[in-house]
N, C-alpha and C. Protein backbone atom coordinates (compact mmCIF):
# COMPACT_ATOMS: atom_id res chain seq x y z
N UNK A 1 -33.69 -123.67 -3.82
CA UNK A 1 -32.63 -123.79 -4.82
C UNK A 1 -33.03 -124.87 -5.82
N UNK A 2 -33.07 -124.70 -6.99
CA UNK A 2 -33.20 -125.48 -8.36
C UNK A 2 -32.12 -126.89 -7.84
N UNK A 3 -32.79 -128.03 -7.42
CA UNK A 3 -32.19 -129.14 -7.64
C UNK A 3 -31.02 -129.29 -8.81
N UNK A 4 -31.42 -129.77 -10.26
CA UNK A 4 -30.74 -129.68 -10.85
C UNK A 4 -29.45 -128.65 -11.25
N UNK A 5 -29.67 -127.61 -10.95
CA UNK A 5 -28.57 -126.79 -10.77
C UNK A 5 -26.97 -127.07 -9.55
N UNK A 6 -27.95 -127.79 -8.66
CA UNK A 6 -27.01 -127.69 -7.61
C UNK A 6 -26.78 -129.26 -7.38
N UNK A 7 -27.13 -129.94 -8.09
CA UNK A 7 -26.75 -131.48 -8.10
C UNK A 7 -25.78 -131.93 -9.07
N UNK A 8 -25.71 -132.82 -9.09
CA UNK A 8 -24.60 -133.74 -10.45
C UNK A 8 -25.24 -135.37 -10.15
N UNK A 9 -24.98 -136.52 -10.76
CA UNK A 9 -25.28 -137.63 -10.82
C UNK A 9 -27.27 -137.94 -11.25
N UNK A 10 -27.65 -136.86 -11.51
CA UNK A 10 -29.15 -137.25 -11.23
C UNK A 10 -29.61 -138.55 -12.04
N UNK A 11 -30.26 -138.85 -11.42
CA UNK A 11 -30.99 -139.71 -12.64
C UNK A 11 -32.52 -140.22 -12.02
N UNK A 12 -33.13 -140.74 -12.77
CA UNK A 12 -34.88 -141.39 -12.69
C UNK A 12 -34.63 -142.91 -12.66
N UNK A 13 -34.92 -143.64 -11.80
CA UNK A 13 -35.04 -145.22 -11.79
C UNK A 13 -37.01 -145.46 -11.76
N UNK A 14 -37.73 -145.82 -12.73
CA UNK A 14 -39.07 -146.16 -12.45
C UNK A 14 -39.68 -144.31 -11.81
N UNK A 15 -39.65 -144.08 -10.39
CA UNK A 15 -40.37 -143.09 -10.14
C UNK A 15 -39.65 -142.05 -9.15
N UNK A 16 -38.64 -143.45 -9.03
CA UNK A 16 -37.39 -142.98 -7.84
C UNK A 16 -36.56 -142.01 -8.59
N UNK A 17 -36.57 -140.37 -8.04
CA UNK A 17 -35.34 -139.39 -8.48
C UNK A 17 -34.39 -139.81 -7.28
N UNK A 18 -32.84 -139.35 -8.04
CA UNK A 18 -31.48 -139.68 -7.35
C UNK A 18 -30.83 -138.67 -7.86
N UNK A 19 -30.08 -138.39 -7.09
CA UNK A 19 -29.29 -137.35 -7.11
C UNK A 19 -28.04 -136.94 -6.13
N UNK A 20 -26.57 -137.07 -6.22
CA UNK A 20 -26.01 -136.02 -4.92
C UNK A 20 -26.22 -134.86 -5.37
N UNK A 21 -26.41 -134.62 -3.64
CA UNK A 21 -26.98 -132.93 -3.89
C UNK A 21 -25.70 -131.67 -3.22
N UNK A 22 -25.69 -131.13 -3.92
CA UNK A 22 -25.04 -129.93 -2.88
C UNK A 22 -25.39 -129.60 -1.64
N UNK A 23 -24.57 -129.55 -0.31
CA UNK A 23 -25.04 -128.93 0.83
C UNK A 23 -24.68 -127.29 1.01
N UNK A 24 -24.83 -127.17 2.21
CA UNK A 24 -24.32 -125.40 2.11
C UNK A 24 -22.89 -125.67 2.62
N UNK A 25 -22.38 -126.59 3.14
CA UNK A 25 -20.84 -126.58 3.47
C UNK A 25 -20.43 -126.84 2.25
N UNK A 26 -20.54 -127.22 0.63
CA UNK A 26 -20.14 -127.20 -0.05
C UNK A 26 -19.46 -128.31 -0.70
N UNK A 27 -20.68 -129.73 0.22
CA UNK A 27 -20.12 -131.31 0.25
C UNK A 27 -21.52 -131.49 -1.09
N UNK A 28 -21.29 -132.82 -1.25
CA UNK A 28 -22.05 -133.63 -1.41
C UNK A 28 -22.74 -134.78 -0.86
N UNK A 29 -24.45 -134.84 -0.84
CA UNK A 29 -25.14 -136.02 -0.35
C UNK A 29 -26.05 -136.63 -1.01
N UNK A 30 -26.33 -138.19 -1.18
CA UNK A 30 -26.82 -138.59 -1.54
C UNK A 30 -28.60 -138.25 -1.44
N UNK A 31 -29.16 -138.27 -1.98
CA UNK A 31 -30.28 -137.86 -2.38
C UNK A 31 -31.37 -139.08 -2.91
N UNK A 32 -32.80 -139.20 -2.51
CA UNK A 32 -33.68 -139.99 -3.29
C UNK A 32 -34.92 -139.49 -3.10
N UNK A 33 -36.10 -139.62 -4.05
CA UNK A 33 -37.27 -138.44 -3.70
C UNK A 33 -38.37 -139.46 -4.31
N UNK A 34 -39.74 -140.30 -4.44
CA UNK A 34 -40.07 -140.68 -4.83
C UNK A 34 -41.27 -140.13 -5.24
N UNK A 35 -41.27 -140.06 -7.34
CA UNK A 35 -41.88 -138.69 -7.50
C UNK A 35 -43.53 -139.00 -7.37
N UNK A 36 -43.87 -140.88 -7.32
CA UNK A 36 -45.38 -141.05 -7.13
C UNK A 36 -45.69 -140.33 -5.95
N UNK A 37 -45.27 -139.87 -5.02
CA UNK A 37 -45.99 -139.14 -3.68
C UNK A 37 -46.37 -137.89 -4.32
N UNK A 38 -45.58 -136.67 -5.37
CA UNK A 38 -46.09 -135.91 -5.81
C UNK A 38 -46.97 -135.94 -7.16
N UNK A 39 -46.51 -136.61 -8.20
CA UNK A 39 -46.71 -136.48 -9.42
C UNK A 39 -48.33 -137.11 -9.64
N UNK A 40 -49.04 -137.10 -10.45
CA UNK A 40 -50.48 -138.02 -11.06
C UNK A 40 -50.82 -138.17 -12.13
N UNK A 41 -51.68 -138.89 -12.31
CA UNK A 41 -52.10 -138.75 -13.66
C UNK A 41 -54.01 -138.34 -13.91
N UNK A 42 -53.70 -137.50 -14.71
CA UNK A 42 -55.38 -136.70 -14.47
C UNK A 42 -55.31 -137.30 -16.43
N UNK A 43 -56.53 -138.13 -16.70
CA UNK A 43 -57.12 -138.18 -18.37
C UNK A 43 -55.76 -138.21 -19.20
N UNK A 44 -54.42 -139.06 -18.53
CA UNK A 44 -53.89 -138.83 -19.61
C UNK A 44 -52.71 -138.03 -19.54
N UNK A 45 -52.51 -136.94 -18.62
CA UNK A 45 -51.57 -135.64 -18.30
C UNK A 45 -50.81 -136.08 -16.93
N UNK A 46 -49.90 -135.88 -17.00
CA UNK A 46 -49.20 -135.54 -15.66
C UNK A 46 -49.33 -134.76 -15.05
N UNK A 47 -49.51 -134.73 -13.64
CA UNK A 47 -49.92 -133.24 -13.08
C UNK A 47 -49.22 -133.17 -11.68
N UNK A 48 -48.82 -131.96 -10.92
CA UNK A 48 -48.32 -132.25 -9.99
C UNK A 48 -49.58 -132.04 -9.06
N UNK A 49 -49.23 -132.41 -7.14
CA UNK A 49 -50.53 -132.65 -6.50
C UNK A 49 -51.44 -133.58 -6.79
N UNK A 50 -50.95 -134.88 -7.22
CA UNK A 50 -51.34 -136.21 -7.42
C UNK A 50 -50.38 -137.02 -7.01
N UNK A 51 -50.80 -138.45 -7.13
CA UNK A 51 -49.81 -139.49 -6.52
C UNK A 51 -49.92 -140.39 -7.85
N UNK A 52 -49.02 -141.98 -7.67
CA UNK A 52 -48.78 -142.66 -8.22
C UNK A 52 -48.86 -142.44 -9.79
N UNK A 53 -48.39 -141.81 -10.58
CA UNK A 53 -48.11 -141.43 -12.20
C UNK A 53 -47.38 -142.77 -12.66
N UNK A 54 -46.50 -143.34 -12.27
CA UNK A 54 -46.00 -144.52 -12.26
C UNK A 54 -46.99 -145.72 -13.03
N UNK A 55 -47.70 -145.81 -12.06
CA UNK A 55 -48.83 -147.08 -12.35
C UNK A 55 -49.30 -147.42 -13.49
N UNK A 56 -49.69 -145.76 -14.16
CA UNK A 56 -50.60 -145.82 -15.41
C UNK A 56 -49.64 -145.06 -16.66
N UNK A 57 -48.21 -145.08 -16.26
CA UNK A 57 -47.52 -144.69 -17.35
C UNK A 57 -46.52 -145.69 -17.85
N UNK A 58 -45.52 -145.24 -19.16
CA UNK A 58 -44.94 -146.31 -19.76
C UNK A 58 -43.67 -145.40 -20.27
N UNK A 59 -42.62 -145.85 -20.59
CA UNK A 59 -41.47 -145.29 -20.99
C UNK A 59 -40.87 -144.14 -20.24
N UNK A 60 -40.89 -143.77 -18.96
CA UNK A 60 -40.48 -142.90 -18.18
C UNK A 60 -39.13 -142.88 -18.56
N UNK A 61 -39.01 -141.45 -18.53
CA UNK A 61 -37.28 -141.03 -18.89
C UNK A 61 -37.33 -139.90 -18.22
N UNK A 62 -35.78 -139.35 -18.08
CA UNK A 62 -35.41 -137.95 -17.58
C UNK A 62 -34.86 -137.66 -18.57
N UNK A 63 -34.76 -136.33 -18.98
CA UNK A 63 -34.32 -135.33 -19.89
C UNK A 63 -33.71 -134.24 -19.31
N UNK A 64 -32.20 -133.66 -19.78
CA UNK A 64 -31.91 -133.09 -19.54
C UNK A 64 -31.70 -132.13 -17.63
N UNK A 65 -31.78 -133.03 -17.10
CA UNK A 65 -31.73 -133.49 -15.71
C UNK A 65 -32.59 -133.18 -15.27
N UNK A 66 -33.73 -132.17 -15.44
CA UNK A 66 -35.14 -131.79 -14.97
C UNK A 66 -36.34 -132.37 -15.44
N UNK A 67 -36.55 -132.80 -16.80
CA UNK A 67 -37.34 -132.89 -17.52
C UNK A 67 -37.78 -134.16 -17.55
N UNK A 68 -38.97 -134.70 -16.89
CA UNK A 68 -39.59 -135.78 -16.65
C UNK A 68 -40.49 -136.10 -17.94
N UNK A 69 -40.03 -137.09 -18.57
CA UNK A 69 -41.27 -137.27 -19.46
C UNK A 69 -41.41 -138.76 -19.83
N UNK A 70 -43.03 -139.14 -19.95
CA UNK A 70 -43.16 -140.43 -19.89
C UNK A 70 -45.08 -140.14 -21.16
N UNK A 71 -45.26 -141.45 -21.47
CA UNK A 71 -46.46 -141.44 -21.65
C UNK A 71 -47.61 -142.06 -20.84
N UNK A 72 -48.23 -141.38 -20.90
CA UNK A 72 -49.30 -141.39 -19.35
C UNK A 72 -50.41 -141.77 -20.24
N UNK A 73 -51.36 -143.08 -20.06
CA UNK A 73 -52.41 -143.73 -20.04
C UNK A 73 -53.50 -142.82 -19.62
N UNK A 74 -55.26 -142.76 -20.63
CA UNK A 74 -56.15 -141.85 -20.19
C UNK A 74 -57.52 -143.34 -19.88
N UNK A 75 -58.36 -143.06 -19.63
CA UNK A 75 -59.20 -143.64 -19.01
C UNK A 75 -59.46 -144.70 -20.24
N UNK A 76 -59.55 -144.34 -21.40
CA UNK A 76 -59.64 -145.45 -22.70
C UNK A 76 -59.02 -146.34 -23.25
N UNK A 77 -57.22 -146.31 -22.11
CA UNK A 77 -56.34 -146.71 -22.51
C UNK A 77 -55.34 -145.74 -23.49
N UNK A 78 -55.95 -145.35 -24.44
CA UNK A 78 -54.54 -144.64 -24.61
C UNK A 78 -53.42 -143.83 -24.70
N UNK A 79 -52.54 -143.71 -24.87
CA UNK A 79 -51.43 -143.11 -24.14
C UNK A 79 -51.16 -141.84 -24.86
N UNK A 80 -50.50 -140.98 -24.15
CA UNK A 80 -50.55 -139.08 -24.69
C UNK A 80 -49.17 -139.10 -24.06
N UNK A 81 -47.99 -138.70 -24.76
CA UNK A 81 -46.85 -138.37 -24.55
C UNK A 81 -46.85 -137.10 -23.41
N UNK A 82 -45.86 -136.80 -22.30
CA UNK A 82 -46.08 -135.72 -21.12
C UNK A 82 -44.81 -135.64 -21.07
N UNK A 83 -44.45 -134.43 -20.59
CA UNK A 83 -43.29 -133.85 -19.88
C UNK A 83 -43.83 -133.02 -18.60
N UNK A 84 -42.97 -132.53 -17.74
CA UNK A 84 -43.36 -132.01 -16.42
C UNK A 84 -41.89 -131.63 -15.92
N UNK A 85 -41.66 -130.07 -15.74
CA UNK A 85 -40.35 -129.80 -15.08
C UNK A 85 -40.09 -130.04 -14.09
N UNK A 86 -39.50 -131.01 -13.37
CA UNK A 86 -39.08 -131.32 -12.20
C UNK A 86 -38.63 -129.68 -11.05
N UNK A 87 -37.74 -129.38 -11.87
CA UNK A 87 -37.33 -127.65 -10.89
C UNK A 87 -38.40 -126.84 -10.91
N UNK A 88 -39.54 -127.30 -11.04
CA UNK A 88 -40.94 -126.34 -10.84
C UNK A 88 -41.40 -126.60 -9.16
N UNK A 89 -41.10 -127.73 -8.50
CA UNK A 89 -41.83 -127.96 -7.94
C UNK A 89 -40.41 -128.98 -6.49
N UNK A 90 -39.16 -129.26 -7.25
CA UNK A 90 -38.24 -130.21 -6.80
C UNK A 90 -37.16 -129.39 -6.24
N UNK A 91 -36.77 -129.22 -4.74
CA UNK A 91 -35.47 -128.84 -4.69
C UNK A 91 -34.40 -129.36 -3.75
N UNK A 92 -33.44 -128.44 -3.74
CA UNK A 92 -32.07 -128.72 -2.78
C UNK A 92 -32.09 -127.99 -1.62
N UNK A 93 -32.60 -128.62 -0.94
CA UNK A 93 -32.38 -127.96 0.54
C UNK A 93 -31.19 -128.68 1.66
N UNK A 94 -30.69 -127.88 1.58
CA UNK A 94 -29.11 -128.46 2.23
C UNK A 94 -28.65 -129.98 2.15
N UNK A 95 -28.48 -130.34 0.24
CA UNK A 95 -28.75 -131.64 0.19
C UNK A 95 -29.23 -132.31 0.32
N UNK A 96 -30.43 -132.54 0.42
CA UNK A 96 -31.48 -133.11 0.53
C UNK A 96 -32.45 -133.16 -0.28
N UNK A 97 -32.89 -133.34 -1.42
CA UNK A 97 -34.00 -133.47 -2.48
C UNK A 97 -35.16 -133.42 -2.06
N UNK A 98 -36.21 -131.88 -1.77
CA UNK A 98 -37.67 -131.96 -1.43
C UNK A 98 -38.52 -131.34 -2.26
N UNK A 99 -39.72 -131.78 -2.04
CA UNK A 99 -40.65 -131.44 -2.34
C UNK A 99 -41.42 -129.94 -1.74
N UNK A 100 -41.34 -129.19 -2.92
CA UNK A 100 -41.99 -127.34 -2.54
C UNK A 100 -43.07 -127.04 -2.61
């Protein structure tokens, strides 16, 4: 299930996603997912199946409750604006925010 669809409160702190999530009883639970275990940075790009994106990026924001975008640092230093859909890869499994 599309996280964002089935959540409310989301938000991005640094790398930390938050969210209550919908369960299947039709409650809400608190939620936290930390996206350096999935996310990276390859030359510059965000990519998923990498770790720490955090480290070598700057201005991290969420957009529109899926939409991760930050500028990500390339080996020369400088920085290339990225986005990355979170509901590509992020979901709600009986309230709980995981990784697919």
């Amino acid at each position: 299930m599309s996280f964002s669809r089935s959540s409310n409160n989301i938000r991005l702190n640094g790398s930390i996603l938050s969210a209550s999530c919908r369960n299947k009883k039709g409650g809400y639970h608190e939620s936290c997912l930390d996206l350096d275990e999935y996310i990276g940075n390859k030359q510059g790009r965000i990519v998923w199946a990498g770790r720490n994106f955090s480290r070598s990026s700057e201005e991290i924001v969420l957009k529109f409750d899926h939409m991760l975008e930050c500028k990500a640092r390339d080996s020369n230093g400088k920085f290339h604006l990225n986005s990355i859909d979170l509901d590509e890869r992020i979901g709600n499994v009986d309230g709980v925010l995981k990784y697919k």
